[in-house]
C-alpha atoms as a PDB file:
ATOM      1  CA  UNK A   1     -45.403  49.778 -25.655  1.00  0.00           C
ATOM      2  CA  UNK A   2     -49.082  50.108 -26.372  1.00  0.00           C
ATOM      3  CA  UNK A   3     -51.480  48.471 -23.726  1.00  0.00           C
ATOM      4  CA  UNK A   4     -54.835  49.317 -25.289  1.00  0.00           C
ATOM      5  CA  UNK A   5     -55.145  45.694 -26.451  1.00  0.00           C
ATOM      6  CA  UNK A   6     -54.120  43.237 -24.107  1.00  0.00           C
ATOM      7  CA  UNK A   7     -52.601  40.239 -25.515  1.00  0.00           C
ATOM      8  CA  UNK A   8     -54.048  36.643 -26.060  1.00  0.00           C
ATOM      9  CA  UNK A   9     -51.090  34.336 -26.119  1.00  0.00           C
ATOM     10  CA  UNK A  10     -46.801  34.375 -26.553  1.00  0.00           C
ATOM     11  CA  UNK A  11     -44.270  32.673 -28.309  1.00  0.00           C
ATOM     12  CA  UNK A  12     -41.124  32.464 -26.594  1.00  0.00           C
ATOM     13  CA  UNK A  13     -37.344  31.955 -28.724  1.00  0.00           C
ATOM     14  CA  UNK A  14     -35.528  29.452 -26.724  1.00  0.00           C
ATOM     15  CA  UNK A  15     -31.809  29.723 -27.063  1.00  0.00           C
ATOM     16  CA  UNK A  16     -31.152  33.391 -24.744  1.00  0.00           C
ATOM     17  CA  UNK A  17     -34.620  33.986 -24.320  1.00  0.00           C
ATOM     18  CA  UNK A  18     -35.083  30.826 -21.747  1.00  0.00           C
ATOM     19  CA  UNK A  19     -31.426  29.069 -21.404  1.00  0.00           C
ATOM     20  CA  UNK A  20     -28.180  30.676 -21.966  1.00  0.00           C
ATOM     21  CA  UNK A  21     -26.016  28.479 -24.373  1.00  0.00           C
ATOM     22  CA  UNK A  22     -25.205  31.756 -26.529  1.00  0.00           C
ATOM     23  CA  UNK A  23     -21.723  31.455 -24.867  1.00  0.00           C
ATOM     24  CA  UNK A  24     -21.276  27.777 -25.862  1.00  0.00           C
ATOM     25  CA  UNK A  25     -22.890  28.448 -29.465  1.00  0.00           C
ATOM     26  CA  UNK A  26     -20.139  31.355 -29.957  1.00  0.00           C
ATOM     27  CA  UNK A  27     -17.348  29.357 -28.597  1.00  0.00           C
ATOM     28  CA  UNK A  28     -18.800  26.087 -31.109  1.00  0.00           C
ATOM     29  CA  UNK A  29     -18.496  28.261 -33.825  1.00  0.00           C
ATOM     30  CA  UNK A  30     -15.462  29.964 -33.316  1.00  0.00           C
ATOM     31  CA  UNK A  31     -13.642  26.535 -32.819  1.00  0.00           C
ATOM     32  CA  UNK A  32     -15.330  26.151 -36.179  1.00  0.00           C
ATOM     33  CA  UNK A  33     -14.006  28.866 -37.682  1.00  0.00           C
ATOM     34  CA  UNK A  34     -10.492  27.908 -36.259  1.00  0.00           C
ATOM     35  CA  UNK A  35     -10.752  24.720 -37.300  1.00  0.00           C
ATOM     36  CA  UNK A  36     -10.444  25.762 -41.192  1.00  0.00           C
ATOM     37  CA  UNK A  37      -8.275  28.847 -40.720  1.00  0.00           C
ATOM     38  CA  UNK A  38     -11.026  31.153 -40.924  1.00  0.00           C
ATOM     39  CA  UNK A  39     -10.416  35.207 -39.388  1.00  0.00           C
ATOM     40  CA  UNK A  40     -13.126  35.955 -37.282  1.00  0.00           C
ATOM     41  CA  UNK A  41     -14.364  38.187 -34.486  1.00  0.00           C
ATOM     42  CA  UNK A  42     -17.129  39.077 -32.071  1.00  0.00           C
ATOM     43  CA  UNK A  43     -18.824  40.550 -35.380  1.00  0.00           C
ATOM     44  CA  UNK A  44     -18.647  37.712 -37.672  1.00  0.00           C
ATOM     45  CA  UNK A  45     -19.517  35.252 -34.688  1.00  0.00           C
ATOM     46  CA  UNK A  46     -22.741  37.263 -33.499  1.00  0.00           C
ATOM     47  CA  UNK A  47     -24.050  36.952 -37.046  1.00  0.00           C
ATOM     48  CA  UNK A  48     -25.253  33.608 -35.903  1.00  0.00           C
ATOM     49  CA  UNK A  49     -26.897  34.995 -32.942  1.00  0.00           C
ATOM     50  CA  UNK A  50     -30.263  33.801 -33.406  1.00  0.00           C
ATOM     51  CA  UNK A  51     -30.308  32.546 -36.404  1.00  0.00           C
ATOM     52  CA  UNK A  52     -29.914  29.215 -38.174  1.00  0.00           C
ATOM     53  CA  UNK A  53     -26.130  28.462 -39.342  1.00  0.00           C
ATOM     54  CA  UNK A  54     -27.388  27.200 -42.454  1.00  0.00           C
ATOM     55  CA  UNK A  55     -29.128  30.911 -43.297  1.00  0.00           C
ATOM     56  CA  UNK A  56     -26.086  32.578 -42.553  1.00  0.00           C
ATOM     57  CA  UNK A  57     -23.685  30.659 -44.886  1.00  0.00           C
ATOM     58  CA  UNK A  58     -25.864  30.763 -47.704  1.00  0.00           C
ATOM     59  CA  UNK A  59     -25.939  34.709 -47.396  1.00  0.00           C
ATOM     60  CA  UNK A  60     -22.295  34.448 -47.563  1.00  0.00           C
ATOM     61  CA  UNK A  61     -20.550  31.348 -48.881  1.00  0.00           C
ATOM     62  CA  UNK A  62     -17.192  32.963 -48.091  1.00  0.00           C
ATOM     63  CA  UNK A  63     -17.391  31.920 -44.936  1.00  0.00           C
ATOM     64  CA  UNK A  64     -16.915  28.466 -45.372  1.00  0.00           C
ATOM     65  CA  UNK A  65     -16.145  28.129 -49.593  1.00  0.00           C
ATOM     66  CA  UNK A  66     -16.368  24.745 -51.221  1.00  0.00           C
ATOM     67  CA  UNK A  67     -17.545  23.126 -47.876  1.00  0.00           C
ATOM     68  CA  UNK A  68     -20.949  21.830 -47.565  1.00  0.00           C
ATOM     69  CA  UNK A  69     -23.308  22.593 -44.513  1.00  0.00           C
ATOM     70  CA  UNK A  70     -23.531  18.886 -44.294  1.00  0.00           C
ATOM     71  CA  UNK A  71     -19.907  18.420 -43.618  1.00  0.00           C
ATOM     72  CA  UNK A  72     -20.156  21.738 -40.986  1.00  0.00           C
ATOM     73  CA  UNK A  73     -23.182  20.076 -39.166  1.00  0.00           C
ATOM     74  CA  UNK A  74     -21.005  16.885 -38.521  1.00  0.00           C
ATOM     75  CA  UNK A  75     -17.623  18.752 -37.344  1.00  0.00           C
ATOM     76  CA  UNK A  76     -20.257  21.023 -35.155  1.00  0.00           C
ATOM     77  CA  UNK A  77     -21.449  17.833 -33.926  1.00  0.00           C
ATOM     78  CA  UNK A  78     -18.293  16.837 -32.891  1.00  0.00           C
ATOM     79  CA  UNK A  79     -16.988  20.179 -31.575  1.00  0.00           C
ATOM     80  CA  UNK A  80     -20.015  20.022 -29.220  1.00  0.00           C
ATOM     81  CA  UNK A  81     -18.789  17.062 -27.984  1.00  0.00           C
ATOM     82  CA  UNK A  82     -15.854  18.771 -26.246  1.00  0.00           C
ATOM     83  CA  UNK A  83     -15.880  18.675 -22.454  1.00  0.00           C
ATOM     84  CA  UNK A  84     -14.911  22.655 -22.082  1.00  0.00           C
ATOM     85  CA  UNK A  85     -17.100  24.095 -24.079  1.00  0.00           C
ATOM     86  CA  UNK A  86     -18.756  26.964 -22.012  1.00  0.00           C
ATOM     87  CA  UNK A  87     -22.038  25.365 -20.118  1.00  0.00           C
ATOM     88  CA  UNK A  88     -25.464  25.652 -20.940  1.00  0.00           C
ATOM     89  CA  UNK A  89     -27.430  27.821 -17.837  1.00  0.00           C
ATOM     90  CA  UNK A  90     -30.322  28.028 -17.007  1.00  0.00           C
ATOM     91  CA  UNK A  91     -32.470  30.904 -16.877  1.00  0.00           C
ATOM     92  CA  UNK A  92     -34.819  30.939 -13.781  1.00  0.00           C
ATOM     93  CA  UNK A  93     -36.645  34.578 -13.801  1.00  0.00           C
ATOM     94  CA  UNK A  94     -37.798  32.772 -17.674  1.00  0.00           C
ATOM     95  CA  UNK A  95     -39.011  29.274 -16.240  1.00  0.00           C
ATOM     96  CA  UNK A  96     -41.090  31.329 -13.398  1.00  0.00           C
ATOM     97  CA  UNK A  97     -42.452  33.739 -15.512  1.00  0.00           C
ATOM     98  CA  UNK A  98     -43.483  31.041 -18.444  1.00  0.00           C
ATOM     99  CA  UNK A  99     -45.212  28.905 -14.987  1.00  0.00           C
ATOM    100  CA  UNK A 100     -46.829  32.232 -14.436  1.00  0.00           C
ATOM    101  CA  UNK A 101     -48.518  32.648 -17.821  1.00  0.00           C
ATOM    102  CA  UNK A 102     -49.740  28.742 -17.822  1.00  0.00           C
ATOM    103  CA  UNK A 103     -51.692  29.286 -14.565  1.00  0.00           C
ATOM    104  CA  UNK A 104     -53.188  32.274 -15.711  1.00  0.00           C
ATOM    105  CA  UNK A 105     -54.469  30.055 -18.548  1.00  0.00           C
ATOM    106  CA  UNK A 106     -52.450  32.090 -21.496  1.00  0.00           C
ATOM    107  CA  UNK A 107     -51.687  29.462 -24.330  1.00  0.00           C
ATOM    108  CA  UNK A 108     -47.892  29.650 -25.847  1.00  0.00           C
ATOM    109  CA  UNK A 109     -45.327  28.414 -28.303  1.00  0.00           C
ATOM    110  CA  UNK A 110     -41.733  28.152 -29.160  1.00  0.00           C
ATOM    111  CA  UNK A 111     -40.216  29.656 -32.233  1.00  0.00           C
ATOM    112  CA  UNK A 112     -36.630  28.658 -32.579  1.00  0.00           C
ATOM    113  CA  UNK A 113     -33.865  28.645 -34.919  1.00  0.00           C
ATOM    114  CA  UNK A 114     -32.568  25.624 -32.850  1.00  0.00           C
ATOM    115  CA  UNK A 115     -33.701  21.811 -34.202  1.00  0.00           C
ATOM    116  CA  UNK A 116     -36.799  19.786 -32.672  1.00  0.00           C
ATOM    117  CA  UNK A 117     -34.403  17.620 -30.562  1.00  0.00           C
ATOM    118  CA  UNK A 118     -32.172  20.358 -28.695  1.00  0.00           C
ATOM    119  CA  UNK A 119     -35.428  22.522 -28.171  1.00  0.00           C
ATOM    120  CA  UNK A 120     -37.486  19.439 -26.927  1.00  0.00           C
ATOM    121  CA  UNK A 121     -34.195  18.678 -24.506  1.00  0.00           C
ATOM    122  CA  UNK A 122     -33.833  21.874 -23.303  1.00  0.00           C
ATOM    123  CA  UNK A 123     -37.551  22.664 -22.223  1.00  0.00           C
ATOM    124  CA  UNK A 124     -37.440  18.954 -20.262  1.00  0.00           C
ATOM    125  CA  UNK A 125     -34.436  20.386 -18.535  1.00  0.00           C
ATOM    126  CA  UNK A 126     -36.009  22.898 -18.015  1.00  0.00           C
ATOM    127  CA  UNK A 127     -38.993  21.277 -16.430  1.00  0.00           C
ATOM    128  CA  UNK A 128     -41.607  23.580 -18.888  1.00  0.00           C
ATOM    129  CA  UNK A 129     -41.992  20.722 -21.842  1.00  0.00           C
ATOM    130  CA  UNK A 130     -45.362  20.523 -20.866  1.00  0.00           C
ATOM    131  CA  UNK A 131     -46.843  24.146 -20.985  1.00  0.00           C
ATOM    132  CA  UNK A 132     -46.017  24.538 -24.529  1.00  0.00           C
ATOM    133  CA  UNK A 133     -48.650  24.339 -26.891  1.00  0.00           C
ATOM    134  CA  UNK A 134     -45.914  23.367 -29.711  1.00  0.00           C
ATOM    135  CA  UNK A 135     -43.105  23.932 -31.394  1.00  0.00           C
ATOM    136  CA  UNK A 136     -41.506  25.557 -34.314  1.00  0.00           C
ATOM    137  CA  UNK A 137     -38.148  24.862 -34.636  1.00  0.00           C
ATOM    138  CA  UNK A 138     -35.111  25.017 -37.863  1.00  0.00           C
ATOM    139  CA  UNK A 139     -36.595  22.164 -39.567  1.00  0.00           C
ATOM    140  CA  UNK A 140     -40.041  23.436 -39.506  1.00  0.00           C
ATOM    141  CA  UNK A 141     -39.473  26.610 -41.953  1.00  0.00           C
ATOM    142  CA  UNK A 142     -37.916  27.202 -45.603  1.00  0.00           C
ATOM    143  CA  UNK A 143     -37.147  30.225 -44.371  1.00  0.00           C
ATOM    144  CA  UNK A 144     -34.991  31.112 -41.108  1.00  0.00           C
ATOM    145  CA  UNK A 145     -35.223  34.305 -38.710  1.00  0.00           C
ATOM    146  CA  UNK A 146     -34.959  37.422 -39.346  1.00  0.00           C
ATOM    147  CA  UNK A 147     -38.057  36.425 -41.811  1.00  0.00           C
ATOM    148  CA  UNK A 148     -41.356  35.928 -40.209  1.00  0.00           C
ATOM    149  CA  UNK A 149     -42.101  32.818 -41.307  1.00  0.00           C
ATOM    150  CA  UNK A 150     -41.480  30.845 -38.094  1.00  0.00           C
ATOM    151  CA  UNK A 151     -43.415  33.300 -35.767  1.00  0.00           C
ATOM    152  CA  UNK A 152     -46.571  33.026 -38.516  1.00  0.00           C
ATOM    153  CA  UNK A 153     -46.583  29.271 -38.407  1.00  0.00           C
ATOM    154  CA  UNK A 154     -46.269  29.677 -34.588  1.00  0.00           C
ATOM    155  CA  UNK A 155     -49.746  31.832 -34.349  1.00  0.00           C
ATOM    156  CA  UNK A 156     -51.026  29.204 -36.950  1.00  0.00           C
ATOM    157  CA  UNK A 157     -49.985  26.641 -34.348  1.00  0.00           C
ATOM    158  CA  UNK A 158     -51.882  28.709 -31.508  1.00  0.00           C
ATOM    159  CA  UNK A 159     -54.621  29.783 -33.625  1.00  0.00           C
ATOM    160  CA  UNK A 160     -54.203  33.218 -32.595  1.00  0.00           C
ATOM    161  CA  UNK A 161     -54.234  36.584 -35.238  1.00  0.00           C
ATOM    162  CA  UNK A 162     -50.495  37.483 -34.673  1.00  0.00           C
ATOM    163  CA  UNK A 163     -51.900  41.238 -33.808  1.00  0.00           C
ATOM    164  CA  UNK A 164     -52.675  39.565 -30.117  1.00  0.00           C
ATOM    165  CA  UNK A 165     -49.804  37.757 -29.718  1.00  0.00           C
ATOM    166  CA  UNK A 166     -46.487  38.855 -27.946  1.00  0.00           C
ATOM    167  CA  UNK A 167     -43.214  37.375 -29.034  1.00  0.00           C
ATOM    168  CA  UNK A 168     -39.996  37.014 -26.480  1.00  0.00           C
ATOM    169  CA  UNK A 169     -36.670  36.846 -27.753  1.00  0.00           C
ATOM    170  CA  UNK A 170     -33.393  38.073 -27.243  1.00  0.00           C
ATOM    171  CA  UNK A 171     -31.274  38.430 -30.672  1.00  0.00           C
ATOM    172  CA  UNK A 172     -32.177  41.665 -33.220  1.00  0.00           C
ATOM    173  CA  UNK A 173     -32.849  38.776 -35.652  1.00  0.00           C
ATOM    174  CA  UNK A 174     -35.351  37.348 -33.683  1.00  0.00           C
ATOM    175  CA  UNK A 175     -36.678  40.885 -33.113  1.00  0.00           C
ATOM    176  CA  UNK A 176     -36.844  41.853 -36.829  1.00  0.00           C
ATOM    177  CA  UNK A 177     -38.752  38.301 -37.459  1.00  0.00           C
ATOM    178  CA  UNK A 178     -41.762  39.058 -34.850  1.00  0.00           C
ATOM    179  CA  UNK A 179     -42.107  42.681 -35.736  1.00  0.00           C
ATOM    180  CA  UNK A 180     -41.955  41.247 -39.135  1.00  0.00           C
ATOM    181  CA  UNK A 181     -44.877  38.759 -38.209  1.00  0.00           C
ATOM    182  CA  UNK A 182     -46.893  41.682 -36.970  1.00  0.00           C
ATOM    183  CA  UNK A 183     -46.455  40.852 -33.563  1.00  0.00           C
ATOM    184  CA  UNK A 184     -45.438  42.917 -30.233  1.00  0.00           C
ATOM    185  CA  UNK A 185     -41.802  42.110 -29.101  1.00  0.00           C
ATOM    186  CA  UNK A 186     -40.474  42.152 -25.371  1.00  0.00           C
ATOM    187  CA  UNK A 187     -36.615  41.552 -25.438  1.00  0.00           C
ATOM    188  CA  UNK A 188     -34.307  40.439 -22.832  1.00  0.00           C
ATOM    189  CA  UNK A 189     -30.830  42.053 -22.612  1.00  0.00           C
ATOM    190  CA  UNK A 190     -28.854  38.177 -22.316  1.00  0.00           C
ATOM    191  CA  UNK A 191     -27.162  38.282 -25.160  1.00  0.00           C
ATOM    192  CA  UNK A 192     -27.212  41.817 -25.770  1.00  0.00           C
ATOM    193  CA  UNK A 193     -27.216  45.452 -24.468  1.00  0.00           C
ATOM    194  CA  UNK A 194     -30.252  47.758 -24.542  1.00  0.00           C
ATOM    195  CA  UNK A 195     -29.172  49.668 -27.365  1.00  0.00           C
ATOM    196  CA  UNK A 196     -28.725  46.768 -29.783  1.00  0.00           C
ATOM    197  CA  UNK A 197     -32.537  45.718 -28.898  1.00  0.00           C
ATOM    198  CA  UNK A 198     -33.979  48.974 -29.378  1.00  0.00           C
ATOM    199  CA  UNK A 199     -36.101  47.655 -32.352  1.00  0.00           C
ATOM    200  CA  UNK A 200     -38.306  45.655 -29.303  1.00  0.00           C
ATOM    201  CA  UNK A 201     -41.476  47.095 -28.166  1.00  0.00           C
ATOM    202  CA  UNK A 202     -39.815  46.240 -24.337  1.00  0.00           C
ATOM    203  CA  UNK A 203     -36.716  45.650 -23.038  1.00  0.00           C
ATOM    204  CA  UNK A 204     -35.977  43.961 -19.767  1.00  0.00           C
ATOM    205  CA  UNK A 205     -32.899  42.283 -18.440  1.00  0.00           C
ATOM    206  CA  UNK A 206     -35.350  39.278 -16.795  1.00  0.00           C
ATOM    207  CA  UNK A 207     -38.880  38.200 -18.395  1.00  0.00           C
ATOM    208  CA  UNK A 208     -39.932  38.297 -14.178  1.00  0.00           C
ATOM    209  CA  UNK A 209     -40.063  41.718 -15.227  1.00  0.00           C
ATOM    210  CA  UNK A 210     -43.002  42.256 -17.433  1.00  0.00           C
ATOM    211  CA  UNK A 211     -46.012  43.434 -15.867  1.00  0.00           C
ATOM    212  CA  UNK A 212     -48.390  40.846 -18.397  1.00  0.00           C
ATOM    213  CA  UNK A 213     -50.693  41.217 -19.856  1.00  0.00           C
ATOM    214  CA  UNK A 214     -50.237  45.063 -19.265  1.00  0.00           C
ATOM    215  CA  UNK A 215     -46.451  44.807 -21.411  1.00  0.00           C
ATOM    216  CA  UNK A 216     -45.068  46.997 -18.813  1.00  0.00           C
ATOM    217  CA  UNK A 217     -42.187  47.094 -16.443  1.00  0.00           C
ATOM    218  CA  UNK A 218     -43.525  46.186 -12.909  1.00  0.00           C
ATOM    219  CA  UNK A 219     -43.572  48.474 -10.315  1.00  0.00           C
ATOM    220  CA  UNK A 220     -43.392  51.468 -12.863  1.00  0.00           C
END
């Protein structure tokens, strides 16, 4: 990555980027999937990896024919209701390093694929609800990740020129969507392995990692 011009301000995905509920979303699905006798595997599940459920389906209706996203969004509902789904973790190395960028006065936002009410729960559990300058979140877009809408409504939401902002994520959709945006993209291997990321200006396996606002590894 390029460290001629330092960035101004970040936008952070939420969902593998500052918790880990990627193994509860998969399993949610999956049950899904199961539920109307529906083949899958680790392929068709991490198609949703990032992305809003709704994006995916219409991209292929197969998945799910003559059932409407309405009726999905209840039984998901409903599925996420089950005691042993996988739990939600935190992600510590994330909540230090976004404490790290308030007090150095850098401004940021969230761009997720997530809705307003899981994103605004998660960053109170989180205890970093405050440090955000906003949110973008499913509802907010017409159009989901991998398209750049979402990160260009976040640097609206900043007022930042996308050029000096850095986008964190964790999903080659979310990748795709800030590179997309015109952004610089550090990518954290949670969800997925180095090679599957190599689209990212940066990979780490913990945001603690990044040497900001240089974008390099620390101690390299």
């Amino acid at each position: 990555m390029t460290a001629e011009v330092h960035p101004r301000a970040a936008l952070f995905d939420l969902d593998g980027t500052l918790i880990n509920s990627e193994p509860r979303s998969m399993a949610t699905w999956s049950r899904l999937l199961d539920a109307h006798g529906i083949p899958h595997d680790d392929t068709v599940l991490h198609r949703f990896m990032g992305r809003r459920g709704a994006d995916v389906l219409a991209e292929d209706p197969s998945l799910f024919p003559g059932v409407t996203w309405d009726v999905l969004v209840a039984e998901i509902q409903e599925i996420g209701r089950h005691p042993d789904l996988p739990p939600v973790l935190d992600l510590p190395e994330s909540a230090t390093f976004l404490r790290r960028l308030h007090a150095e006065g850098t401004p940021f936002g969230l761009v997720t694929s997530a809705g307003r009410a899981w994103a605004e729960l998660s960053l109170t559990r989180l205890g970093v609800d405050a440090l955000f300058k906003g949110l973008v979140t499913a509802g907010d877009v017409v159009h989901g990740k991998p398209h750049p809408q979402g990160y260009l409504a976040g640097a609206d939401l900043l007022g930042i020129a996308p050029e000096h902002i850095v986008v964190f994520e964790d999903t080659p959709a979310g990748i795709e969507a800030g590179k997309a945006a015109g952004m610089r993209v550090v990518a954290i291997t949670t969800t997925h392995d180095k090679a599957k990321l190599s689209g990212a200006d940066l990979v780490v396996d913990h945001l603690t990692e990044v040497d900001w606002p240089r974008l390099a590894l620390r101690g390299r």
